[in-house]
Structures are given as structure tokens and as C-alpha cells.
C-alpha atoms as a PDB file:
ATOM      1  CA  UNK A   1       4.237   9.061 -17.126  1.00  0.00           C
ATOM      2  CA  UNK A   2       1.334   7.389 -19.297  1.00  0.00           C
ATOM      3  CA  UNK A   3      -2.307   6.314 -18.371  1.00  0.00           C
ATOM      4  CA  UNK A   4      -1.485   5.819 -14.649  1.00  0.00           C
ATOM      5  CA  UNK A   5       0.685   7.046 -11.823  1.00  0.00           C
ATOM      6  CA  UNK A   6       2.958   5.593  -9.424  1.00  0.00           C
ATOM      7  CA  UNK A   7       4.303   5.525  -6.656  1.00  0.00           C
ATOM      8  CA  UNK A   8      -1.011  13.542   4.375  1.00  0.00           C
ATOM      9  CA  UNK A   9      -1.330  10.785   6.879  1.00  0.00           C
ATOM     10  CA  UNK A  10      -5.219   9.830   7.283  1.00  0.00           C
ATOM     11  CA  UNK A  11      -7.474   7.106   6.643  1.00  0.00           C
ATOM     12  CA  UNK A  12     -11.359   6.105   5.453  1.00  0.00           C
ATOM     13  CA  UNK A  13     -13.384   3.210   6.188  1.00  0.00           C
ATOM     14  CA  UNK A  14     -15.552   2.333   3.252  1.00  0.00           C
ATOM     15  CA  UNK A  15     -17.974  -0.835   2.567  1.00  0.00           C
ATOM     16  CA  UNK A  16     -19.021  -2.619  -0.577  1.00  0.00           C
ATOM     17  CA  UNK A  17     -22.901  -3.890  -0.513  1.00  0.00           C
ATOM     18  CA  UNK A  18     -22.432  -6.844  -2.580  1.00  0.00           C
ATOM     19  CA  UNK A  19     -20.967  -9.860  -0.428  1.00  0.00           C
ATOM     20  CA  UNK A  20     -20.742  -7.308   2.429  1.00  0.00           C
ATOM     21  CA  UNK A  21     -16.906  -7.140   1.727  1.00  0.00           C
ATOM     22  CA  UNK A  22     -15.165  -4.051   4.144  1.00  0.00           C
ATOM     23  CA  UNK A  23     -12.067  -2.171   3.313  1.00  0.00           C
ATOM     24  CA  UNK A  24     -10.016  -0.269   5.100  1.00  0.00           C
ATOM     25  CA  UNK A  25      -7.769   2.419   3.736  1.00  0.00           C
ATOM     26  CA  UNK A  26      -4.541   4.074   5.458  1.00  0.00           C
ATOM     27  CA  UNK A  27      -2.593   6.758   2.812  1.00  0.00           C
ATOM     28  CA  UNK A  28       0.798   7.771   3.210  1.00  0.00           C
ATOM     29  CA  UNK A  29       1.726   9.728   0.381  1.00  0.00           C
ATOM     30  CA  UNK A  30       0.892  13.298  -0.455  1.00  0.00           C
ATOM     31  CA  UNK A  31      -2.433  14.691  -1.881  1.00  0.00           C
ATOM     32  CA  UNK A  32      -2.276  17.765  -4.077  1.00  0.00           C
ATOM     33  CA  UNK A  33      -0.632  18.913  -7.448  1.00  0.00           C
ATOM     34  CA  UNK A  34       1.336  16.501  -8.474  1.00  0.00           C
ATOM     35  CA  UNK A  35       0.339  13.811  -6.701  1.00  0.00           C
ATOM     36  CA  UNK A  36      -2.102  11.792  -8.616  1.00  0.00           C
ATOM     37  CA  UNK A  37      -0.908   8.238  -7.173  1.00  0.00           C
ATOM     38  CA  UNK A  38      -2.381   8.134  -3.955  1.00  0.00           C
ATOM     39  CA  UNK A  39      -5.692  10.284  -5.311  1.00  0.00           C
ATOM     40  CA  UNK A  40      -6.125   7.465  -8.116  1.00  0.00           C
ATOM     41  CA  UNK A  41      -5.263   4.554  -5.891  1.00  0.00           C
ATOM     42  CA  UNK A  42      -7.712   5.449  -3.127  1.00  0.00           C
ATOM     43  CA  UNK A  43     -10.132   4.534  -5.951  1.00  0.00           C
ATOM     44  CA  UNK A  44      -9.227   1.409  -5.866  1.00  0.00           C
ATOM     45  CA  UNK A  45     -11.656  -1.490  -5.920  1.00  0.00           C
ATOM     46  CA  UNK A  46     -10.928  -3.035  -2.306  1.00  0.00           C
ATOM     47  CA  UNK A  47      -9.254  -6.500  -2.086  1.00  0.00           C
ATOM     48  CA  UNK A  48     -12.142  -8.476  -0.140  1.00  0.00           C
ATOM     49  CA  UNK A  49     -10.632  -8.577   3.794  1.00  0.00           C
ATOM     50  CA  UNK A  50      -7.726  -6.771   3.202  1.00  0.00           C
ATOM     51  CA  UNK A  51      -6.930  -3.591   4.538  1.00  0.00           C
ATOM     52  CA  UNK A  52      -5.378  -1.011   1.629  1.00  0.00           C
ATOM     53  CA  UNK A  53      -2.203   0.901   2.695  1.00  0.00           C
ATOM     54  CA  UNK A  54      -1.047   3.338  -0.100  1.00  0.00           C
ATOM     55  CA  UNK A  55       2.383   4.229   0.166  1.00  0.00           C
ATOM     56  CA  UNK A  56       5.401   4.579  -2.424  1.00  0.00           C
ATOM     57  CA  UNK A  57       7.625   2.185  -2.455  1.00  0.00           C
ATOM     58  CA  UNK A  58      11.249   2.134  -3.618  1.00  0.00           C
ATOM     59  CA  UNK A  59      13.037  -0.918  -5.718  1.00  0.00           C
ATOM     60  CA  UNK A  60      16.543  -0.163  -4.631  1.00  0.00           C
ATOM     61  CA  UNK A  61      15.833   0.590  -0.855  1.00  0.00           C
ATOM     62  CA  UNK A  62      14.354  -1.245   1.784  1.00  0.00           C
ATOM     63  CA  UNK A  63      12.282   1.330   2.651  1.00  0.00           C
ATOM     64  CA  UNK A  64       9.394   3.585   1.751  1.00  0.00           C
ATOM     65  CA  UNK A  65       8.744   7.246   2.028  1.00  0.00           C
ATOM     66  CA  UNK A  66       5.775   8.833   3.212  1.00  0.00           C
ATOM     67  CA  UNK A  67       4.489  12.443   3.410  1.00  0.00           C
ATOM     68  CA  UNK A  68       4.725  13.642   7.148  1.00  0.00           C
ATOM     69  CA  UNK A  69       4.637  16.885   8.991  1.00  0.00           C
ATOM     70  CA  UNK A  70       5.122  18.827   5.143  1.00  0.00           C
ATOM     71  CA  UNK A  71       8.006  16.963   4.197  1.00  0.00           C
ATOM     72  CA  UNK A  72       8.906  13.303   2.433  1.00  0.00           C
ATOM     73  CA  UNK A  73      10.719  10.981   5.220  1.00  0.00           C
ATOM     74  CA  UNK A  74      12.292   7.284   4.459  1.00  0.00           C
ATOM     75  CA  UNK A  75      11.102   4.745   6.920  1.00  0.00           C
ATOM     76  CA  UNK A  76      11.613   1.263   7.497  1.00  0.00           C
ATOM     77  CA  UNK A  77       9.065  -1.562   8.299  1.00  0.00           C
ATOM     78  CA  UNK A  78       9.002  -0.780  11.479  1.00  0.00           C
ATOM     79  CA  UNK A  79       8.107   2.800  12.087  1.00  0.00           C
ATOM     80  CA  UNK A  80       5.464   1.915   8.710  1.00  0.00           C
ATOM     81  CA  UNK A  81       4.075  -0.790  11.118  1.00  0.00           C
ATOM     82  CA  UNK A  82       3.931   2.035  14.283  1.00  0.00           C
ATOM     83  CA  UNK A  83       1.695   4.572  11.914  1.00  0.00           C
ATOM     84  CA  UNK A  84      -1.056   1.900  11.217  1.00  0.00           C
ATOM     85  CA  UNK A  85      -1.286   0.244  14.199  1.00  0.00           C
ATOM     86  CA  UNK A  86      -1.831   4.233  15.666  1.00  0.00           C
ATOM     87  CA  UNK A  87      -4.056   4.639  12.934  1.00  0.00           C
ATOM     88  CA  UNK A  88      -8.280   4.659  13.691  1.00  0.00           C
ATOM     89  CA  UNK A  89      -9.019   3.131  10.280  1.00  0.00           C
ATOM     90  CA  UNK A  90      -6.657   0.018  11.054  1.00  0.00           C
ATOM     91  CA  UNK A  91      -8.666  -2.180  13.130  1.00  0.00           C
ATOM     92  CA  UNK A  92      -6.850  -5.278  12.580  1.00  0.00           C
ATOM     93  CA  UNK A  93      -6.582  -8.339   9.443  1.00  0.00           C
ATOM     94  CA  UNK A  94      -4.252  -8.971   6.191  1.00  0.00           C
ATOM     95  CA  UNK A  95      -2.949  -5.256   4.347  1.00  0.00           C
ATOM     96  CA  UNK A  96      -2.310  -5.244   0.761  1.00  0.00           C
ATOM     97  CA  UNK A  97       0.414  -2.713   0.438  1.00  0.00           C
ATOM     98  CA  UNK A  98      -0.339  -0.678  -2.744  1.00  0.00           C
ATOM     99  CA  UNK A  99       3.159   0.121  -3.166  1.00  0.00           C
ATOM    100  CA  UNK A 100       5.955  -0.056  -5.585  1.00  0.00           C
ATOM    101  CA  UNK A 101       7.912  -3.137  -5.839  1.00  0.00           C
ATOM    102  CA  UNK A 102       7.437  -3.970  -2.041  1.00  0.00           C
ATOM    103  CA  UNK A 103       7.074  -7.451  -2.988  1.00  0.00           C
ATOM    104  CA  UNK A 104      10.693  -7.786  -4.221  1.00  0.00           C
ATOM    105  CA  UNK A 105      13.144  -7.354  -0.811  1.00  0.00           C
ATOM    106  CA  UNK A 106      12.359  -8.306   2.729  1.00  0.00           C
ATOM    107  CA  UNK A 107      10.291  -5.183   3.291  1.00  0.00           C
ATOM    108  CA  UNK A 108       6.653  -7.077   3.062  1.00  0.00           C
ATOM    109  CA  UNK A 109       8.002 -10.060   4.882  1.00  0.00           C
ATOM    110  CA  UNK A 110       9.465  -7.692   7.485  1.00  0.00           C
ATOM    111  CA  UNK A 111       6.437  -5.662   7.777  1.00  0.00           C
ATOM    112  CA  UNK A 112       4.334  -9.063   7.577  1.00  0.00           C
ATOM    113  CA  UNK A 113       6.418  -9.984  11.094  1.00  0.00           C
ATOM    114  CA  UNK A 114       5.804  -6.677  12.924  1.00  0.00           C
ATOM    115  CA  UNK A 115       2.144  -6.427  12.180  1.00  0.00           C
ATOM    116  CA  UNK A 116       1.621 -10.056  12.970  1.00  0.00           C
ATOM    117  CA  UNK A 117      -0.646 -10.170   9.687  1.00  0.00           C
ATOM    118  CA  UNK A 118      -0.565 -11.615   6.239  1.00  0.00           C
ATOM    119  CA  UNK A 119       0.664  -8.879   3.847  1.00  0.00           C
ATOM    120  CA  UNK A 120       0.489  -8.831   0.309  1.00  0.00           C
ATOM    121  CA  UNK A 121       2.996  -6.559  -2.104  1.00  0.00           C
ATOM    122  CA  UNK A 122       3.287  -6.078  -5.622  1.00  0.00           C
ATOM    123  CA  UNK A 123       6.316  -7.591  -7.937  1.00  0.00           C
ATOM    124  CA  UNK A 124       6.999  -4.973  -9.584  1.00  0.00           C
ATOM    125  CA  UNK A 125       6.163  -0.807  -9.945  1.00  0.00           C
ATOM    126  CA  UNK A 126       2.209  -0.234  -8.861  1.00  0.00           C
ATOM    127  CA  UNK A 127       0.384   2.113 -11.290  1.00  0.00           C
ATOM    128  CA  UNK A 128      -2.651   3.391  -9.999  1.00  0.00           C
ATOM    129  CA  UNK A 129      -5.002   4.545 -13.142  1.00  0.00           C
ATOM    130  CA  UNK A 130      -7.862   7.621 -12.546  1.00  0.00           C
ATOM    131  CA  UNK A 131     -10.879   5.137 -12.803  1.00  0.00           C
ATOM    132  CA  UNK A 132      -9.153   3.276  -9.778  1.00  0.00           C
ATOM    133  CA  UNK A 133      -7.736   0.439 -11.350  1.00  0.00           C
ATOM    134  CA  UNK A 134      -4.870  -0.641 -10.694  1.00  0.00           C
ATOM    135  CA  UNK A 135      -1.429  -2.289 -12.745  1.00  0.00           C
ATOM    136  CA  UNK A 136       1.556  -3.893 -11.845  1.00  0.00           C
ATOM    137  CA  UNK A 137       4.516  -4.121 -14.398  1.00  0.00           C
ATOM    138  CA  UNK A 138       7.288  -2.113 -15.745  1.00  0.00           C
ATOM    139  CA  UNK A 139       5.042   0.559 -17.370  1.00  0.00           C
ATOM    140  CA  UNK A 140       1.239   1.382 -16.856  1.00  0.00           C
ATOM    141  CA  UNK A 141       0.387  -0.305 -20.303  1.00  0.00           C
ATOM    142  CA  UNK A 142       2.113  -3.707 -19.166  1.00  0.00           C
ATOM    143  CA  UNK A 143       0.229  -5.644 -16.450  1.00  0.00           C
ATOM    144  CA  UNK A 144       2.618  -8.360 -16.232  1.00  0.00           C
ATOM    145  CA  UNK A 145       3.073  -8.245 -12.142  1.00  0.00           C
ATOM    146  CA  UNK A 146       1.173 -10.264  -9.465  1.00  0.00           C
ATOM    147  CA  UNK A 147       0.396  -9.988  -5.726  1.00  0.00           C
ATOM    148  CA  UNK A 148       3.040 -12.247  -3.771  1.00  0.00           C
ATOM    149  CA  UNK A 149       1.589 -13.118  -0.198  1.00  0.00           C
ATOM    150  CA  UNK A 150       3.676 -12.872   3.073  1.00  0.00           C
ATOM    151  CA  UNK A 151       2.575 -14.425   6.384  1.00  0.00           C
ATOM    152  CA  UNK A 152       4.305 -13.255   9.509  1.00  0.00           C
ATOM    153  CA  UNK A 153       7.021 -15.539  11.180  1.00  0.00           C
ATOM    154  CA  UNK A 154       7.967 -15.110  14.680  1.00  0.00           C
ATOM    155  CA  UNK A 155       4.708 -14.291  16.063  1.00  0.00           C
ATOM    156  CA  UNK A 156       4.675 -10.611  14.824  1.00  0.00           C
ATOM    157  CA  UNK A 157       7.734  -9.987  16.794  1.00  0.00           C
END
């Protein structure tokens, strides 16, 4: 799968000293064996008033899955938007969704509505590297991608 990986139910606060920039986190994939995504993307360096929501993503769905009660589940914005706003470590503010190719269908600008946030996805597949860093592009190698930014319409109806 090369240098990085791609792509439990909990969350962490964590802080930054320099320019007092906070981060949220809220991970929806699976930790263990076999699961180095979500490990190596919690490592992340946080995107400066942006809460992080680690999830995978899926190009040909509108949907995501995430790890719940010991088994993987499909879910739409929606029910994605009913976990964080449940959450403790969402308090409120833009989400970057570290998630494959959520960028490319409706799903961020659907999600963007419901949370009644700005949201910004990835172009492309996410790979999350063990240092933390992060790539967006066809393979880990290629870092060709970009973050595309969705603001809610319909007052996060």
C-alpha cells in the first residue's frame, strides 16, 4: 500500500502553543491491526480552526463507513452529522474531513448543510503517512490533490 495508508468512535482535544491554534479530533474508523489510517492520521498536524474528522471515505458512493458497535456500517451525511454533533470533542466551527475523495460528490456539501459549518474534503484518495503527514493524490508518492471548501446553504437545514 506504500509509505502511507488510506482510508472505535471517540475523540481528543489537543492544542498547539505557537499562535494558540486548537484542534479538535473526532475518529471514525477502526484502531488495531490493520488499521494504520486513522492511527497515522490522528498525527496529523491540525488545520488552524478546523475541527479534524477521520473517517474513510468512498469514491463511488455517497457515503462513508465507520467502525461502530464491532462492525463497519455505511452512512450518509446525515447520520455522520448526528455522531459529531453527539460527540464531547465537537464543540462547534469549520471540520476538515480527512477522508477519501469526499471532496468529489455532494457528500461535503451535504454534510456542509447539516452541520451548518464550512467543511473542507479532499479531491482525491487521503493518505495518511506514520510521521502524521498527510497526501492527497492517486497514490501516497503523488501529492497532486487539494482541499476544496464547502460552506453550508440553507441554513444548516
Amino acid at each position: 500500500m506504500g509509505a502511507g495508508f488510506h482510508g472505535g468512535f471517540g475523540s481528543t482535544k489537543g492544542s498547539r502553543k505557537s499562535n494558540e491554534a486548537y484542534a479538535g479530533t473526532v475518529k471514525l474508523v477502526k484502531s488495531g491491526p490493520g488499521e494504520k489510517f486513522g492511527q497515522y492520521a490522528m498525527k496529523a498536524r491540525p488545520e488552524q480552526g478546523y475541527t479534524d474528522v477521520i473517517i474513510h471515505g468512498n469514491p463511488d458512493t455517497d457515503k462513508v463507513s465507520v467502525y461502530h458497535n464491532g462492525k463497519w456500517t455505511d452512512i450518509d451525511q446525515r447520520r455522520l452529522a448526528n455522531y459529531i454533533k453527539q460527540d464531547m470533542g465537537y464543540e462547534s466551527g469549520p471540520i476538515r474531513l480527512i477522508s477519501c475523495s469526499t471532496g468529489t460528490k455532494e457528500f461535503a456539501q451535504n454534510f456542509a448543510n447539516k452541520m451548518g459549518v464550512e467543511v473542507i474534503a479532499p479531491s482525491d484518495t487521503v493518505w495518511a503517512h506514520s510521521n502524521g503527514r498527510i497526501t492527497i493524490g492517486p497514490k501516497s508518492y503523488i501529492n497532486n490533490g487539494k482541499w476544496i471548501s464547502f460552506k453550508p446553504r440553507n441554513g444548516g437545514k
